[in-house]
C-alpha atoms as a PDB file:
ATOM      1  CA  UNK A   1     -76.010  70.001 110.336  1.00  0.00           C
ATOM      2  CA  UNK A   2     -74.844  69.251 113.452  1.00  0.00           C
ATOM      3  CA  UNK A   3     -77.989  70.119 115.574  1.00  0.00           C
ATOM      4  CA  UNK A   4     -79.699  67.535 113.353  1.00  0.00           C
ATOM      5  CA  UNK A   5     -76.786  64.821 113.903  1.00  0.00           C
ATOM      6  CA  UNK A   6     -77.126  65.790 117.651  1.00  0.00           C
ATOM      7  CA  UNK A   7     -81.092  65.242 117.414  1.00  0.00           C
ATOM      8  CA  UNK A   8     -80.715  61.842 114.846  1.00  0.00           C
ATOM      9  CA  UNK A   9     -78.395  60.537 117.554  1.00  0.00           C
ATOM     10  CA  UNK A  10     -80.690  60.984 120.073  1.00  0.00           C
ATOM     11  CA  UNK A  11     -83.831  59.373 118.246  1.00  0.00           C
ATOM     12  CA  UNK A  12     -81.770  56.198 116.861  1.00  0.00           C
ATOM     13  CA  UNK A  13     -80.293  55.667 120.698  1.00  0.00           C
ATOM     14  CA  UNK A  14     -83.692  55.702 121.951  1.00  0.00           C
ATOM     15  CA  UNK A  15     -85.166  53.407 118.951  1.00  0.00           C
ATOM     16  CA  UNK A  16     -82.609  50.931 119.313  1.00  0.00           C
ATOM     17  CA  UNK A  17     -82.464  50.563 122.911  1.00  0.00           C
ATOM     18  CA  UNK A  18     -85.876  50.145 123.152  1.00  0.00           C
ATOM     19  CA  UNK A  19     -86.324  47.806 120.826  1.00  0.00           C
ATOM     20  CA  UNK A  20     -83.068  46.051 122.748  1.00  0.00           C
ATOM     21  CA  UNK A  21     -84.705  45.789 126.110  1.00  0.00           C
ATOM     22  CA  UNK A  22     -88.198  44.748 125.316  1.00  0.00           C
ATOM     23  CA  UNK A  23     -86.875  42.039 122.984  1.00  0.00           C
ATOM     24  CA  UNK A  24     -83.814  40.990 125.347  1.00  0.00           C
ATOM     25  CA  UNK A  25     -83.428  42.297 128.670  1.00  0.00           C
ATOM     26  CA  UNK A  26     -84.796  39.824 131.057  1.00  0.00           C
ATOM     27  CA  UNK A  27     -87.347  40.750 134.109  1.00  0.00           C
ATOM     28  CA  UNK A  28     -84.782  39.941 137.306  1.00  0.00           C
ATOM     29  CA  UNK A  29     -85.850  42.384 139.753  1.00  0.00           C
ATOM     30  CA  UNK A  30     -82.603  40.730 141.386  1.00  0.00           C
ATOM     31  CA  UNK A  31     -80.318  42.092 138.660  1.00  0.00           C
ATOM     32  CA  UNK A  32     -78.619  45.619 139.031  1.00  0.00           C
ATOM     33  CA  UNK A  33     -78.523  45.359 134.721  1.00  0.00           C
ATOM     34  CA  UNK A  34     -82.076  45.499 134.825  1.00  0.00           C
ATOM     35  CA  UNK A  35     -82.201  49.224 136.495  1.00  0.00           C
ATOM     36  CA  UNK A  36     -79.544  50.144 134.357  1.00  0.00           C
ATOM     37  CA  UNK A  37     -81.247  49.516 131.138  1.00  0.00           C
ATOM     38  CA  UNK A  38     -85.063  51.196 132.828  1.00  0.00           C
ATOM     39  CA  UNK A  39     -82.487  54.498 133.324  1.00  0.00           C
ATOM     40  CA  UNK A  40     -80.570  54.478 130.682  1.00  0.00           C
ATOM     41  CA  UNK A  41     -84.120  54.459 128.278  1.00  0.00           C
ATOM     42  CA  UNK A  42     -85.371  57.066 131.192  1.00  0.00           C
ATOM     43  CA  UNK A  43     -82.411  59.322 130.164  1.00  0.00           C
ATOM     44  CA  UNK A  44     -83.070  58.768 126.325  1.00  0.00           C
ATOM     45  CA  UNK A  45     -86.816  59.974 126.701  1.00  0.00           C
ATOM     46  CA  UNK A  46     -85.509  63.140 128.257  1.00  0.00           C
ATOM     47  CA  UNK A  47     -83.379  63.524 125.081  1.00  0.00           C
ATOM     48  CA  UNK A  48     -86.836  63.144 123.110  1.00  0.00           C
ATOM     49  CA  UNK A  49     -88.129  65.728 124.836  1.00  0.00           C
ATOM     50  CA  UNK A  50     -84.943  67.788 124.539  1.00  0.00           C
ATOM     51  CA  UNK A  51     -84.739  67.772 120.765  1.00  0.00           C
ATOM     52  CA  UNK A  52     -88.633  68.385 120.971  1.00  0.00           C
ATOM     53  CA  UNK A  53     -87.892  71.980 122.549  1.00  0.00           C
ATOM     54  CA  UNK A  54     -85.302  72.749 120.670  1.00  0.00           C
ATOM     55  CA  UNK A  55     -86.971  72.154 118.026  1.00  0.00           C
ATOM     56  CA  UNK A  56     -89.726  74.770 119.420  1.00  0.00           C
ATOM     57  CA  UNK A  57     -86.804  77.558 119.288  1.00  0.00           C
ATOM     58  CA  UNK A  58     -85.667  76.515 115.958  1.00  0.00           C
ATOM     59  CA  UNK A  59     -82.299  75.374 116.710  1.00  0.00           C
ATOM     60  CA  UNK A  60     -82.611  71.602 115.398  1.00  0.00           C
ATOM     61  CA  UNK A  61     -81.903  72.548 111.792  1.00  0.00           C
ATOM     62  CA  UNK A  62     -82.387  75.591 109.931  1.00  0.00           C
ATOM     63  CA  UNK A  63     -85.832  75.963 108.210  1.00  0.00           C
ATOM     64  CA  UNK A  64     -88.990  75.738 110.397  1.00  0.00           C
ATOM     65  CA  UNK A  65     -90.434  72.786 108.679  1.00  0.00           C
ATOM     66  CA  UNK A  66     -87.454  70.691 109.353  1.00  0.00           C
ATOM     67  CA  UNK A  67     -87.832  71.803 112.906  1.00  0.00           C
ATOM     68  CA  UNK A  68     -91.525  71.269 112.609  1.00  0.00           C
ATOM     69  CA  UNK A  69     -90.671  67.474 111.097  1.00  0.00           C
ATOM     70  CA  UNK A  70     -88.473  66.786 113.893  1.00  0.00           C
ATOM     71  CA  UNK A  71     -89.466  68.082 116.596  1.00  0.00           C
ATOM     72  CA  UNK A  72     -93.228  66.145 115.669  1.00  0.00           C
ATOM     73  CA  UNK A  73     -91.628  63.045 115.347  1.00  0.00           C
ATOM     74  CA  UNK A  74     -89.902  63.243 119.029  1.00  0.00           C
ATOM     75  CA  UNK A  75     -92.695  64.679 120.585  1.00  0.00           C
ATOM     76  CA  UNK A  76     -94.667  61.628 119.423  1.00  0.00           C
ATOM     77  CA  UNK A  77     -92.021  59.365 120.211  1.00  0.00           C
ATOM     78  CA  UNK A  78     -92.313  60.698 124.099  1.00  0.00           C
ATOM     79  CA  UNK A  79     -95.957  59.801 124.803  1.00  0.00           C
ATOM     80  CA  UNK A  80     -97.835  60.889 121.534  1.00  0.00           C
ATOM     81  CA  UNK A  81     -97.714  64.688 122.590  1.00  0.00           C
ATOM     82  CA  UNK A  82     -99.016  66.879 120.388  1.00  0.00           C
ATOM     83  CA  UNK A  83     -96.156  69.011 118.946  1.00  0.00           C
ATOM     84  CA  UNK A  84     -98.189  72.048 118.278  1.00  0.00           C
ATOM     85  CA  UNK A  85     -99.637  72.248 121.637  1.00  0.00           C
ATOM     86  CA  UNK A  86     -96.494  71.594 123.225  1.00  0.00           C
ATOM     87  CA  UNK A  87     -95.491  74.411 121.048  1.00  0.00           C
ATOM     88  CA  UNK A  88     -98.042  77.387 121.892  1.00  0.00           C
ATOM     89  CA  UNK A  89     -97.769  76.243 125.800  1.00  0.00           C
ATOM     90  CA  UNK A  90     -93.730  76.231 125.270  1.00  0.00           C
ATOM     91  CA  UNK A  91     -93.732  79.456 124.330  1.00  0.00           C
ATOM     92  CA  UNK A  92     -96.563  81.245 126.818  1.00  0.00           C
ATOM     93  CA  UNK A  93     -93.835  79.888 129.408  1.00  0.00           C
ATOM     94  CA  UNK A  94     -91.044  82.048 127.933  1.00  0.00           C
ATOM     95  CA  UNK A  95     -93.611  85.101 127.899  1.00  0.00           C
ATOM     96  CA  UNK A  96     -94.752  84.740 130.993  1.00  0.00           C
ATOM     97  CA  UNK A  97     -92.209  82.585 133.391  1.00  0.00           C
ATOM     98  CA  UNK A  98     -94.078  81.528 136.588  1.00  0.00           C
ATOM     99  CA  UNK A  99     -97.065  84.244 136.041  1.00  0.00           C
ATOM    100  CA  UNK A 100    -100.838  82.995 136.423  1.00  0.00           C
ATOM    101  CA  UNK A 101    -100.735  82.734 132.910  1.00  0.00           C
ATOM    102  CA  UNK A 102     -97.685  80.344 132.781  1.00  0.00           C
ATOM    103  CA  UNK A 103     -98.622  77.007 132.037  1.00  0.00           C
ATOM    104  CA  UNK A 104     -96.054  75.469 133.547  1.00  0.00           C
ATOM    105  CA  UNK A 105     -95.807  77.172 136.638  1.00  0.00           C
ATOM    106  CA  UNK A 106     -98.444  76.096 139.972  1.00  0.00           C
ATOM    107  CA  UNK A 107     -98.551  78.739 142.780  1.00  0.00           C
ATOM    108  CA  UNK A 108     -97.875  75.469 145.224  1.00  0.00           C
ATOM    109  CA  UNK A 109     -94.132  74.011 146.149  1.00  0.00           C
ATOM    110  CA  UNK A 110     -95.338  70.612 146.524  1.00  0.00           C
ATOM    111  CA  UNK A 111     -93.273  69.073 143.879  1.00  0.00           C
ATOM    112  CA  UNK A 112     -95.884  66.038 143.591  1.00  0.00           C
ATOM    113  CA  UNK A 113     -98.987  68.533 143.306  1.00  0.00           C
ATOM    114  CA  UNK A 114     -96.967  70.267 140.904  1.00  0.00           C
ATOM    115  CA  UNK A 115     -96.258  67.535 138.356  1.00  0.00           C
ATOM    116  CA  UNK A 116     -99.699  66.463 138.822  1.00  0.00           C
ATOM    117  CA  UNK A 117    -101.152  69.246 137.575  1.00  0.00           C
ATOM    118  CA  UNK A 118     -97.857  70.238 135.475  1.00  0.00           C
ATOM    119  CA  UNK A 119     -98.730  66.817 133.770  1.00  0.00           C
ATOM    120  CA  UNK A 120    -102.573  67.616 133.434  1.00  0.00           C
ATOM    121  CA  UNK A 121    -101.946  71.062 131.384  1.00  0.00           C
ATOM    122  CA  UNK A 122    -100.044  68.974 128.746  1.00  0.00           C
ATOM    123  CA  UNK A 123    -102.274  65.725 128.849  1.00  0.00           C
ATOM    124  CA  UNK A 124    -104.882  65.404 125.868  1.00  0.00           C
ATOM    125  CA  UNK A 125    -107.620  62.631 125.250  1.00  0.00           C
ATOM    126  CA  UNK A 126    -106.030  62.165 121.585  1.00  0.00           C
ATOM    127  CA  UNK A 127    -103.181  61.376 123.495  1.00  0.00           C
ATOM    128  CA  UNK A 128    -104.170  59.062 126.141  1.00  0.00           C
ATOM    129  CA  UNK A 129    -106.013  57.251 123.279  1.00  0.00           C
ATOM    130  CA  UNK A 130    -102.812  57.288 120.505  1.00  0.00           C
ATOM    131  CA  UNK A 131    -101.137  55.446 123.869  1.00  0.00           C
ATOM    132  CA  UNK A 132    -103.597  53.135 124.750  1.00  0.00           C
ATOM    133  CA  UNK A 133    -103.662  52.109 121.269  1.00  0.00           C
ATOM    134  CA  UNK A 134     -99.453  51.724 120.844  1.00  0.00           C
ATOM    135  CA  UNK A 135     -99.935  49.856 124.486  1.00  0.00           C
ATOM    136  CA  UNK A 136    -102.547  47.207 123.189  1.00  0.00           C
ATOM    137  CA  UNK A 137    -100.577  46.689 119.663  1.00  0.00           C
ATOM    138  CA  UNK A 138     -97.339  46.015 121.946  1.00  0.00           C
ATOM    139  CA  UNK A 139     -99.339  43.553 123.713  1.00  0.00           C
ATOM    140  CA  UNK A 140     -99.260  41.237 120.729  1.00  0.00           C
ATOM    141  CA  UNK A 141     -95.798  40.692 121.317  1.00  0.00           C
ATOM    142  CA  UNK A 142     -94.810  41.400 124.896  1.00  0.00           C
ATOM    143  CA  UNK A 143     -96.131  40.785 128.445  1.00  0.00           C
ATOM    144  CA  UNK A 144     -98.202  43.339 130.392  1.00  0.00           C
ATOM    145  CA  UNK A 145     -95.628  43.395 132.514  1.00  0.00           C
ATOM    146  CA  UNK A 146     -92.331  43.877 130.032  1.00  0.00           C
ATOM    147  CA  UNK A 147     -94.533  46.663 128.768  1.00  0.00           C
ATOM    148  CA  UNK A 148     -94.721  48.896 132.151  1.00  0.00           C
ATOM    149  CA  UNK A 149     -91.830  48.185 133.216  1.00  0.00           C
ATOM    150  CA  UNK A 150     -89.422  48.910 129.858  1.00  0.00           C
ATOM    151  CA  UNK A 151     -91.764  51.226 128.042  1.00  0.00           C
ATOM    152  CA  UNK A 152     -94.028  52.785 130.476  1.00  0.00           C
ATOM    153  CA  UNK A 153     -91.726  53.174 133.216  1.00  0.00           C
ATOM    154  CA  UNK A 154     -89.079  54.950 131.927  1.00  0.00           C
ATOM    155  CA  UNK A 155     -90.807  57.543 130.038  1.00  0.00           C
ATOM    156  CA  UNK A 156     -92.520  58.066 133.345  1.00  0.00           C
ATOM    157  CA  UNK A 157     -89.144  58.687 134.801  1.00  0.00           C
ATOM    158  CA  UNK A 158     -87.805  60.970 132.074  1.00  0.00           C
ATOM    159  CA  UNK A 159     -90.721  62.993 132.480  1.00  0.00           C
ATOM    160  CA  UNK A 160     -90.173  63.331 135.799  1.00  0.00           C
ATOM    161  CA  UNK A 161     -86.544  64.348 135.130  1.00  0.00           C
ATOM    162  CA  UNK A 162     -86.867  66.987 132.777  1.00  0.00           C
ATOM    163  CA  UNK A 163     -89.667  68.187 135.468  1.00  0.00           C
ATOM    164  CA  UNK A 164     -87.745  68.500 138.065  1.00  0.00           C
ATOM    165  CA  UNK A 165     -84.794  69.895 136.683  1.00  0.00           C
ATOM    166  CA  UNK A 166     -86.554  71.856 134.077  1.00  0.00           C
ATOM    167  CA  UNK A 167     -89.209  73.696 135.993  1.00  0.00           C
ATOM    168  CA  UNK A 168     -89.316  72.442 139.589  1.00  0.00           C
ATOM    169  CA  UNK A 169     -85.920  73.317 140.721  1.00  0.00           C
ATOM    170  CA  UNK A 170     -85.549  76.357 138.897  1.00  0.00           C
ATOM    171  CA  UNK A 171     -88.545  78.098 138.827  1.00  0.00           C
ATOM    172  CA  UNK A 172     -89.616  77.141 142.680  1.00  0.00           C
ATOM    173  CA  UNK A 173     -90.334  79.712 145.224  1.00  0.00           C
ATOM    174  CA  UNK A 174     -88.018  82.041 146.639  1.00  0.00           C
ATOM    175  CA  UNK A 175     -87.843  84.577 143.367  1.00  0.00           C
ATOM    176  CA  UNK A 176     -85.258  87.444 144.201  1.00  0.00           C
ATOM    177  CA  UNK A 177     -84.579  89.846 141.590  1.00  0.00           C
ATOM    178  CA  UNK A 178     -81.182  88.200 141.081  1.00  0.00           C
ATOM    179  CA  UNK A 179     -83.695  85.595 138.924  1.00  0.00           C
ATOM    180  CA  UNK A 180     -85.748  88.877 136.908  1.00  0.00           C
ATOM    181  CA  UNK A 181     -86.776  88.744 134.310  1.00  0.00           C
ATOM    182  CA  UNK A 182     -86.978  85.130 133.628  1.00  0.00           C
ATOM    183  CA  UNK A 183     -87.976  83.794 137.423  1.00  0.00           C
ATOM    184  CA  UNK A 184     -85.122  81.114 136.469  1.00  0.00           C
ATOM    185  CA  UNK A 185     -82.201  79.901 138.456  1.00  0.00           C
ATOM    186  CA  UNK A 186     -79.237  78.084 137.086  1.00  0.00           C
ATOM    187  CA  UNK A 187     -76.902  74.824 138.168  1.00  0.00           C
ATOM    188  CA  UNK A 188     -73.836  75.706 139.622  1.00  0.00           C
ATOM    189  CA  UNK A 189     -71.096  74.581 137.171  1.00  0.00           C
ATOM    190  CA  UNK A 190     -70.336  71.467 136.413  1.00  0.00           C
ATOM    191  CA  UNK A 191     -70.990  70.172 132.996  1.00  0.00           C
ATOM    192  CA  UNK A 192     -70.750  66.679 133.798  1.00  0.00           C
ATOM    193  CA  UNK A 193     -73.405  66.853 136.422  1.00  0.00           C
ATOM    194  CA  UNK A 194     -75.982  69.282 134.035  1.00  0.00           C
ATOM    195  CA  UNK A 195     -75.734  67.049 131.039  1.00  0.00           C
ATOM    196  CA  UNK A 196     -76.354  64.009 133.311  1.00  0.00           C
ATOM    197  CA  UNK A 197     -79.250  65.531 135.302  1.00  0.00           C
ATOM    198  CA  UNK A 198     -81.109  67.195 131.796  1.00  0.00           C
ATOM    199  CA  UNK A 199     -78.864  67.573 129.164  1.00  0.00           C
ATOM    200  CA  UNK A 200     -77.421  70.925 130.207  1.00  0.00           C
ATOM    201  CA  UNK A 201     -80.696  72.148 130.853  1.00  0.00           C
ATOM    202  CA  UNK A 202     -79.948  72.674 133.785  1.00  0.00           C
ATOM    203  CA  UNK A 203     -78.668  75.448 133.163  1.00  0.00           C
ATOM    204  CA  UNK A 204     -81.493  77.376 133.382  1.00  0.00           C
ATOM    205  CA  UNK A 205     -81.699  80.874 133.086  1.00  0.00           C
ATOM    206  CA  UNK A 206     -78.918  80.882 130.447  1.00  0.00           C
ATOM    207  CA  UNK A 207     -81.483  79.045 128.306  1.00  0.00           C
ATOM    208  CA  UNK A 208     -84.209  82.027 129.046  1.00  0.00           C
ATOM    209  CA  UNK A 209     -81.784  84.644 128.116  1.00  0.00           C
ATOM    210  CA  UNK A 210     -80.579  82.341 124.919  1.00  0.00           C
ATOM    211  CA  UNK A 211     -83.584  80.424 123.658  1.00  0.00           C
ATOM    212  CA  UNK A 212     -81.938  80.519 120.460  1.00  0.00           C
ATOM    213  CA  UNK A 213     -78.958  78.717 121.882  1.00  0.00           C
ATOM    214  CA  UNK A 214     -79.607  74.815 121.046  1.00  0.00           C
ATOM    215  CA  UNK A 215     -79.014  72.779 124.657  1.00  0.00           C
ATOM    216  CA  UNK A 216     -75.910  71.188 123.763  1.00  0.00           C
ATOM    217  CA  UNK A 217     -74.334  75.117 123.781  1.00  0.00           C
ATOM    218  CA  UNK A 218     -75.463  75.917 126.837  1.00  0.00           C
ATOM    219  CA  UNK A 219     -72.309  75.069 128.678  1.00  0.00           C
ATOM    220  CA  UNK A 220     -70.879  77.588 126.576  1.00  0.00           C
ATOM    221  CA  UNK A 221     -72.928  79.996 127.985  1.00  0.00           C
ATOM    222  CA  UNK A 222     -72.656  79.063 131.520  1.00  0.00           C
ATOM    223  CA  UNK A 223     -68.429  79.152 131.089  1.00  0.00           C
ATOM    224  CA  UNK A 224     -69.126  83.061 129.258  1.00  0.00           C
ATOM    225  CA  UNK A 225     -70.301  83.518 132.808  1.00  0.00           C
ATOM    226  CA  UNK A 226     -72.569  86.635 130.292  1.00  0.00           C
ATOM    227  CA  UNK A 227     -75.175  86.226 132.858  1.00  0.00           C
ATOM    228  CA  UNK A 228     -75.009  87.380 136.814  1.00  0.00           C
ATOM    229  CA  UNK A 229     -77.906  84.813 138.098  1.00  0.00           C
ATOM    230  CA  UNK A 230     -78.474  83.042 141.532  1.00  0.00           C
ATOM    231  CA  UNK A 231     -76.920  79.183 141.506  1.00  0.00           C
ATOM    232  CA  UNK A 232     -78.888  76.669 142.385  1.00  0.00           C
ATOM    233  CA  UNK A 233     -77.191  73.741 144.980  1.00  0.00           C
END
């Protein structure tokens, strides 16, 4: 029960605020409250996509249609992903980790090439179009402009997040064998810092060698020091 508290949590926090800042938060590129609020919603959409993976490994709730349930719902919630696709890609990553047949590994280091084409793999035309549509209907109640910047922007930013401390930073080139079998680095400890940068995900290669280990565990794993694995700065 707690895994689903964790992931309710998560999904009311991210309802509410948004709901908060289009409807409240003025547009005063002067005030510091502003960029608050944009990362505060930025760090809520990597939650989404947090409980959306865990959900993948089955660690939301016991029962895979409850994980199926919630882990569709957050998915959606993050930019009308399909939850099933995310699925099947998900888990070719955790067969093959930075292979040619990982989908979420690019033979280049340029982190903006990488997203790019990171963000191409998982893009769909059902989804562009189940956005456009959410966009438009938004539009009958907020500015253009209220729209980009409070509900575009930040899941922009989240995605970016959970890409570059999910897969960018530790799956980049060098590999050593210190990272086999998994290709995977890890953070160096300090739990404060992991669960701000990606909710503990972060911690990387503990997560490969524990899929089955929800994220909000993973510290746990990291303190077991179980796991003798390159740190990442």
């Amino acid at each position: 029960m707690l895994g689903l508290s964790i992931a309710m949590i998560i999904l009311c926090a991210w309802g509410i605020h948004e709901i908060y800042i289009l409807e409240f938060v003025a547009i005063d590129y002067h005030s510091v409250l502003l960029y608050i609020h944009i990362l505060v919603q930025a760090y809520l959409y990597t939650g989404l996509f947090i409980t959306a993976h865990d959900a993948i490994h089955g660690t939301v709730v016991k029962g895979k249609k409850g994980n199926i349930i919630i882990g569709t719902i957050a998915s959606f919630l993050f930019a009308g992903l399909s939850y099933s696709r995310l699925q099947k890609k998900h888990r070719e990553h955790h067969i093959h980790p930075t292979d040619h047949n990982d989908p979420d590994y690019v033979a280049t280091q340029n982190f903006f090439l990488w997203f790019c084409v990171f963000m191409y793999r998982y893009t769909t035309i059902l989804q562009l179009v189940i956005m456009a549509c959410i966009f438009n209907i938004l539009t009958l109640r907020y500015s253009d402009e209220r729209i980009l910047l409070l509900w575009v922007m930040p899941a922009l930013l989240g995605a970016m997040q959970l890409f570059y401390f999910g897969t960018y930073r530790p799956h980049k080139k060098p590999h050593t064998s210190a990272m086999e079998p998994h290709n995977a680095r890890t953070l160096r400890k300090n739990h404060i810092w992991a669960m701000l940068t990606c909710y503990f995900f972060g911690y990387h290669y503990e997560h490969h060698a524990s899929p089955q280990t929800p994220w909000w565990k993973l510290y746990a794993l990291k303190n077991a020091n179980t796991y003798v694995v390159p740190n990442d700065k």
